[in-house]
N, C-alpha and C. Protein backbone atom coordinates (compact mmCIF):
# COMPACT_ATOMS: atom_id res chain seq x y z
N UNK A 1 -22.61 -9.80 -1.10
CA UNK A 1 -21.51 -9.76 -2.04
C UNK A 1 -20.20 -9.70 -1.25
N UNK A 2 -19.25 -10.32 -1.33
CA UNK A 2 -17.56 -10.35 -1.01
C UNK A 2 -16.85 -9.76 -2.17
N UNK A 3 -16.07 -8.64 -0.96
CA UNK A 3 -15.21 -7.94 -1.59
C UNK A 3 -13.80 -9.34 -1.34
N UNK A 4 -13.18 -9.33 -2.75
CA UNK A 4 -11.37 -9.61 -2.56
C UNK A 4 -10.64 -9.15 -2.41
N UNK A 5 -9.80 -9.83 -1.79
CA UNK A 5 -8.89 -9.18 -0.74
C UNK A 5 -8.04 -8.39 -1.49
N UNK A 6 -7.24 -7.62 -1.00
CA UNK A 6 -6.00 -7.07 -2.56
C UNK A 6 -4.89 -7.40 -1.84
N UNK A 7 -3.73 -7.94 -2.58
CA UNK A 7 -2.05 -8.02 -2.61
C UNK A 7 -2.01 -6.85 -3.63
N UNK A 8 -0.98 -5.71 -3.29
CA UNK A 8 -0.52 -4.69 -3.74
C UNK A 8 0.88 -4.87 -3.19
N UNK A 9 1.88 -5.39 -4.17
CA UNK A 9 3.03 -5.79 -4.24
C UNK A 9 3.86 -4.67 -4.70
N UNK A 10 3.78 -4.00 -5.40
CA UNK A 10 4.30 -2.47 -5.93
C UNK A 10 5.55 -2.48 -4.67
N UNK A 11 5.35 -2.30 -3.29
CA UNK A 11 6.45 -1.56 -2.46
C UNK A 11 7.42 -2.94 -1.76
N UNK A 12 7.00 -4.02 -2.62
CA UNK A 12 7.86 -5.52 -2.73
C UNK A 12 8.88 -5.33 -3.11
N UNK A 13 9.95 -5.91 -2.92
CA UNK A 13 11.22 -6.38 -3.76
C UNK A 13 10.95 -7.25 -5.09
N UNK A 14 11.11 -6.53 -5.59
CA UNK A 14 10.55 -7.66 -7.00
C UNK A 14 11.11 -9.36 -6.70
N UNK A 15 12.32 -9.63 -6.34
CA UNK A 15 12.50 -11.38 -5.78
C UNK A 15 11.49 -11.63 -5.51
N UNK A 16 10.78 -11.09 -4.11
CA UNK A 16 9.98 -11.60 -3.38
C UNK A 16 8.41 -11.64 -3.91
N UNK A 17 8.28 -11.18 -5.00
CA UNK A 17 6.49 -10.51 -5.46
C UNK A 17 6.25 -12.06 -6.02
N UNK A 18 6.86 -12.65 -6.95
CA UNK A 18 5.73 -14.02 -7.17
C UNK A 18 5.43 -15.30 -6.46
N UNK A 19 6.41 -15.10 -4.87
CA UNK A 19 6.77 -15.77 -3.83
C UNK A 19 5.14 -15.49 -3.13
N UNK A 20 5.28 -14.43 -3.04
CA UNK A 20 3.73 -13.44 -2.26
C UNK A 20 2.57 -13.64 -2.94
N UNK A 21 2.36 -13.37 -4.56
CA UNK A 21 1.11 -13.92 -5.25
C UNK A 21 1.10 -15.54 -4.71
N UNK A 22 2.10 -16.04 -5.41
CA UNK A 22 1.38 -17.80 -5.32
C UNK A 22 0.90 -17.65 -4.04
N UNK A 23 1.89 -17.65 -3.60
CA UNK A 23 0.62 -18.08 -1.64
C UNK A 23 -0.42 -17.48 -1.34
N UNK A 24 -0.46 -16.35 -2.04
CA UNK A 24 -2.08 -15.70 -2.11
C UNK A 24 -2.78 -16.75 -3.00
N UNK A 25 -2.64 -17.38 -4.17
CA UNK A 25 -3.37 -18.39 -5.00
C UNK A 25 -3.74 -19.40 -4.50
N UNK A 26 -2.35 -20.05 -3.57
CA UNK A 26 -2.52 -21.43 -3.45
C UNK A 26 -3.69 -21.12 -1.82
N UNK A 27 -3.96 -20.35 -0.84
CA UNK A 27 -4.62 -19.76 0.45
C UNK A 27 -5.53 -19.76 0.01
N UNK A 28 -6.45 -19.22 -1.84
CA UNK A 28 -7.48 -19.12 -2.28
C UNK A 28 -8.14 -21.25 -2.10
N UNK A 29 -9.82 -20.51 -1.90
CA UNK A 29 -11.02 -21.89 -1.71
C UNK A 29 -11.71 -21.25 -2.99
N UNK A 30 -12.03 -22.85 -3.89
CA UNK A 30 -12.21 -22.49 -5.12
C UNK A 30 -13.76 -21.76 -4.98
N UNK A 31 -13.84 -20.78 -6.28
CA UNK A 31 -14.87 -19.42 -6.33
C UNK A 31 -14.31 -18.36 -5.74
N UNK A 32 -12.64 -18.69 -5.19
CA UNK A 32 -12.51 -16.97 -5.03
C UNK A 32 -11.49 -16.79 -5.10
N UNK A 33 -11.34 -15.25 -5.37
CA UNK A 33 -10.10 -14.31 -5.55
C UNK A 33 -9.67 -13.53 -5.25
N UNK A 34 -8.53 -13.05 -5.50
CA UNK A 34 -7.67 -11.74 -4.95
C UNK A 34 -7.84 -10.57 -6.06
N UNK A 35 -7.15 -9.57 -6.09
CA UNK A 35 -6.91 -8.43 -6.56
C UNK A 35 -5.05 -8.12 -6.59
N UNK A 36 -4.88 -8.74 -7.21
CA UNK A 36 -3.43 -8.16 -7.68
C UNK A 36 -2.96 -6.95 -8.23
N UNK A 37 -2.49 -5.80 -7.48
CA UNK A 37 -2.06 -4.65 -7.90
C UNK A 37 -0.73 -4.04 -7.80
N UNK A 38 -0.04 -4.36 -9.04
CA UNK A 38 1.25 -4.40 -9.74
C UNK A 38 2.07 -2.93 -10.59
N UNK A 39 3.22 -2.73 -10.77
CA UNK A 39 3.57 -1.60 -11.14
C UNK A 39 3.85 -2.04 -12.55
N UNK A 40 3.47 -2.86 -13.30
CA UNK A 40 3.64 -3.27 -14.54
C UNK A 40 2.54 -4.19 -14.63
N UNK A 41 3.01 -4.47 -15.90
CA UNK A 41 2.16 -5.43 -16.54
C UNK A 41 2.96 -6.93 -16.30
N UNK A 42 1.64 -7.72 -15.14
CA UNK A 42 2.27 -8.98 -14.94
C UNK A 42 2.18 -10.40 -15.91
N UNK A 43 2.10 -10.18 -17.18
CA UNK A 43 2.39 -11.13 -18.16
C UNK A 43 3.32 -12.33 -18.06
N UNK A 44 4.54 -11.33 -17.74
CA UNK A 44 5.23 -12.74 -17.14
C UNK A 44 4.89 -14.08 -15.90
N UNK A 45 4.29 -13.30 -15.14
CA UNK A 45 3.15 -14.46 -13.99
C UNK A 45 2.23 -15.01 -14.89
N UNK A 46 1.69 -14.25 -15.56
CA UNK A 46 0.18 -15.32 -15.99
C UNK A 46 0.63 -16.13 -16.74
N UNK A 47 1.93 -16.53 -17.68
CA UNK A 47 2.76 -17.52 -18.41
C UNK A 47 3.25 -18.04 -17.27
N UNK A 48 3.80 -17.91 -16.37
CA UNK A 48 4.17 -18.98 -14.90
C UNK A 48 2.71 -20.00 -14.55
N UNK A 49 1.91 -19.19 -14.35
CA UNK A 49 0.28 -19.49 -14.14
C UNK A 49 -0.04 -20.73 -15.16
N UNK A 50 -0.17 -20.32 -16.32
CA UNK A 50 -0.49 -21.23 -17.15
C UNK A 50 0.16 -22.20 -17.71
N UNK A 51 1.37 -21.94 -16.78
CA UNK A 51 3.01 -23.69 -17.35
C UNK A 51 2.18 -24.68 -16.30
N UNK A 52 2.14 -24.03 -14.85
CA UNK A 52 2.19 -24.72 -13.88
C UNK A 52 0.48 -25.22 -13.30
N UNK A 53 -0.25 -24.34 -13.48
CA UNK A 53 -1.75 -24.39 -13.23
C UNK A 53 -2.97 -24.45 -14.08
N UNK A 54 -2.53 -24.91 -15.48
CA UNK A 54 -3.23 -25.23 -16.27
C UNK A 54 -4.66 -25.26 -15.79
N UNK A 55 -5.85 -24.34 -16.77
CA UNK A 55 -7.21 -24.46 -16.51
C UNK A 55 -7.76 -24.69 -14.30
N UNK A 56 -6.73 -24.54 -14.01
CA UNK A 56 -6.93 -23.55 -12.56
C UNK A 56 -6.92 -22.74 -12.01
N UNK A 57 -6.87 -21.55 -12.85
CA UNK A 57 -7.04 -20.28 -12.78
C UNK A 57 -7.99 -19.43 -13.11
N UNK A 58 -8.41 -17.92 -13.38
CA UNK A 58 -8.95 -17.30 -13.67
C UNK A 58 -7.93 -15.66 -13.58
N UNK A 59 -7.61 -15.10 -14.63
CA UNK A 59 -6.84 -13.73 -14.71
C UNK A 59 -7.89 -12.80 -15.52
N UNK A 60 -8.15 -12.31 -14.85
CA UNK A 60 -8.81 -10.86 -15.37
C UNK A 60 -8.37 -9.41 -15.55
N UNK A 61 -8.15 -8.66 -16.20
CA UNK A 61 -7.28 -7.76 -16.15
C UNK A 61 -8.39 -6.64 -15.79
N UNK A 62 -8.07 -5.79 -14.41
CA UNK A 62 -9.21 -4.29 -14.17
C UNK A 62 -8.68 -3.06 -14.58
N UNK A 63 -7.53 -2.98 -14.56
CA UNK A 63 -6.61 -1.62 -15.20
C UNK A 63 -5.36 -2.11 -15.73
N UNK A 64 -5.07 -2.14 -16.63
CA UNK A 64 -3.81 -2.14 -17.64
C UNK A 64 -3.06 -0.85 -17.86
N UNK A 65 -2.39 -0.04 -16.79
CA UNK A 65 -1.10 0.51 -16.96
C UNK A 65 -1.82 1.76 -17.45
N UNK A 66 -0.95 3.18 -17.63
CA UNK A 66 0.35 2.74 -17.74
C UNK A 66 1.22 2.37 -16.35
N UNK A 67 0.46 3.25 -15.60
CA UNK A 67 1.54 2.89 -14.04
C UNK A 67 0.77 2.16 -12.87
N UNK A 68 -0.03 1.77 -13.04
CA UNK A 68 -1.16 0.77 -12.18
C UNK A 68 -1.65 -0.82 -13.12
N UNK A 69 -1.16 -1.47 -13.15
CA UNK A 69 -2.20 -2.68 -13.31
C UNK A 69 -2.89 -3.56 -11.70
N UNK A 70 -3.88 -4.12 -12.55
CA UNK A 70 -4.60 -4.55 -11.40
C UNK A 70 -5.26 -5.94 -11.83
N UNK A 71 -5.44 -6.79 -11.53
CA UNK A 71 -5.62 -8.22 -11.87
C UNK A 71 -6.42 -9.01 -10.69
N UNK A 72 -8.07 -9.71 -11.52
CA UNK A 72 -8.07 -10.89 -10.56
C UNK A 72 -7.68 -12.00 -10.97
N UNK A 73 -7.18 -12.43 -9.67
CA UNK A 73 -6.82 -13.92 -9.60
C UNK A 73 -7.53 -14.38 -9.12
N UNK A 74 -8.08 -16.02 -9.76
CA UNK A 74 -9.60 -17.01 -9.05
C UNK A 74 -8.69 -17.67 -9.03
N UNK A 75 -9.39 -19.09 -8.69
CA UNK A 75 -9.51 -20.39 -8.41
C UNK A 75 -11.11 -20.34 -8.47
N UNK A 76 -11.43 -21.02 -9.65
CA UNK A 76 -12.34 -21.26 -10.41
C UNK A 76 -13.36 -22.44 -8.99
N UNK A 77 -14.30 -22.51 -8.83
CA UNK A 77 -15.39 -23.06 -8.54
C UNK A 77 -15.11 -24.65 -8.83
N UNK A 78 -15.21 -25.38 -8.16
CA UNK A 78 -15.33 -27.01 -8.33
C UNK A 78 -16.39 -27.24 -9.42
């Protein structure tokens, strides 16, 4: 079993945090993912996600707040 990797962006500059996910997305080989762990709820990314990457993704939500969310991000399997 493979553990994913985690981006824990929390001590980011918020500018810089969806600069840091994508390149964690776009670095992902399809069947795998990260662990995104955020000081909010990243809603606003997964609507970026789904303008730009239509049905190439995978968002899973592991903790929803109130002061921790945590999210995988795939790249779905060929």
């Amino acid at each position: 079993m493979t553990t994913d990797a985690q981006l824990d962006v929390r001590s980011e500059p918020p500018a810089r945090r969806h600069t840091l996910i994508l390149d964690s997305y776009h670095a992902l080989t399809p069947g795998t993912g990260f662990e995104l762990v955020n000081d909010h709820d990243p809603k606003p990314l997964y609507d970026q996600f789904d303008a730009e990457y239509k049905d190439q993704f995978t968002w899973d939500y592991l903790e929803e707040g109130p002061e921790v969310w945590r999210v995988r991000i795939g790249r779905p399997a060929a």
